[in-house]
Protein backbone atom coordinates (compact mmCIF):
# COMPACT_ATOMS: atom_id res chain seq x y z
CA UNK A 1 76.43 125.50 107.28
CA UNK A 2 78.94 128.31 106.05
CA UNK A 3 81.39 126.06 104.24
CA UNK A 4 80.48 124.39 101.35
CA UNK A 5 80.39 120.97 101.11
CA UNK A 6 80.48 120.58 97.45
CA UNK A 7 81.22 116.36 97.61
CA UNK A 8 78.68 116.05 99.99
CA UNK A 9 75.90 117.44 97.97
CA UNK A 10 77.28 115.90 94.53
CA UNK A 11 76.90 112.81 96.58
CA UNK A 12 73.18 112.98 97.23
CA UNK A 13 72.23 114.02 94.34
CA UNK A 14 73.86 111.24 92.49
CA UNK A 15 71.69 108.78 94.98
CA UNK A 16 74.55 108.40 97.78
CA UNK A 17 73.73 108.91 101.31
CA UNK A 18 75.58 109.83 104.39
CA UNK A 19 74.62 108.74 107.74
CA UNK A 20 75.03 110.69 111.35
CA UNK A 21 74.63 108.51 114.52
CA UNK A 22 75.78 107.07 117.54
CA UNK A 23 78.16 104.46 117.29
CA UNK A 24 80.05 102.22 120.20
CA UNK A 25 81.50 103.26 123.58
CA UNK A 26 78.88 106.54 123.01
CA UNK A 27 80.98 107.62 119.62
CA UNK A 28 79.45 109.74 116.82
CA UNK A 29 80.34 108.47 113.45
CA UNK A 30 79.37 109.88 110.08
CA UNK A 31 79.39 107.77 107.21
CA UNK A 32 78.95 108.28 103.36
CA UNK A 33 78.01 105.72 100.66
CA UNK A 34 77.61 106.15 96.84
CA UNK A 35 74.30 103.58 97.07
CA UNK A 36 76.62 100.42 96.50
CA UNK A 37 80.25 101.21 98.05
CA UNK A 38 81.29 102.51 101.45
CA UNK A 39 83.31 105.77 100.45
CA UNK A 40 84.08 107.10 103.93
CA UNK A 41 83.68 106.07 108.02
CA UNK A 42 84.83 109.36 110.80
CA UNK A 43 84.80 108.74 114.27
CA UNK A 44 84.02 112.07 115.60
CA UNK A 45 87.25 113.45 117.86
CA UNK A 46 86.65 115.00 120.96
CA UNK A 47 85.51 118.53 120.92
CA UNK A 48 85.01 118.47 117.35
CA UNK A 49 81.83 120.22 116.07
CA UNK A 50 79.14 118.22 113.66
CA UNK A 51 80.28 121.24 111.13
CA UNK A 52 84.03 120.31 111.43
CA UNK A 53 82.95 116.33 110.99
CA UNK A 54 80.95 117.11 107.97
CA UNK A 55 83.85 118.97 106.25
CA UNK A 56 86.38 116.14 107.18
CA UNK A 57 83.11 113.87 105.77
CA UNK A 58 83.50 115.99 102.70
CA UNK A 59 87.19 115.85 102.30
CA UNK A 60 87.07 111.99 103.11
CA UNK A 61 84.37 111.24 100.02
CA UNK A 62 86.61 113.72 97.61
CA UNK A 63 89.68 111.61 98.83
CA UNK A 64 87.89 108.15 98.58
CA UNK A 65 86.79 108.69 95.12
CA UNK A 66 90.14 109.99 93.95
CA UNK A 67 91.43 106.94 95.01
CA UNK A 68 89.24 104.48 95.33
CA UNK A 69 90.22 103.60 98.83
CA UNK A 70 87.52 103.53 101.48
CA UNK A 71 88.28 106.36 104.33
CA UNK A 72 87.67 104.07 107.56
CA UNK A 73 88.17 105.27 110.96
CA UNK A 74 85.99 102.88 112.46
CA UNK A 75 87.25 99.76 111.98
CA UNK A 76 91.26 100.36 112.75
């Protein structure tokens, strides 16, 4: 993937998921939970790559834990 996704990976491996897939209206939303919160929801934007939406995932689940705010794009 050339960039790291550091939060991401620390994510998994601590039992967290994150979650590619269609959502409405023929969106593609990536999600991340830590296995019992929501941490982050991205709608992806138009003409963005599944690379760029996995870094913003990635920035979203370092932001959400910093401040235990959940990173929702969906749902505005």
């Amino acid at each position: 993937m050339g960039a790291t996704v550091k939060n991401i990976e620390a994510l998994i491996e601590d039992g967290g998921e994150i979650t590619l897939g269609a959502g409405d209206a023929n969106e593609c939303w990536a999600t991340a939970n830590d296995g019992h919160n929501c941490l982050a929801m991205l709608v992806r934007r138009d003409g963005e790559s599944l690379n760029a939406l996995l870094k913003r995932l990635d920035k979203a689940i370092a932001k959400s834990r910093d401040s235990g705010d959940v990173i929702d794009e969906v749902n505005r």
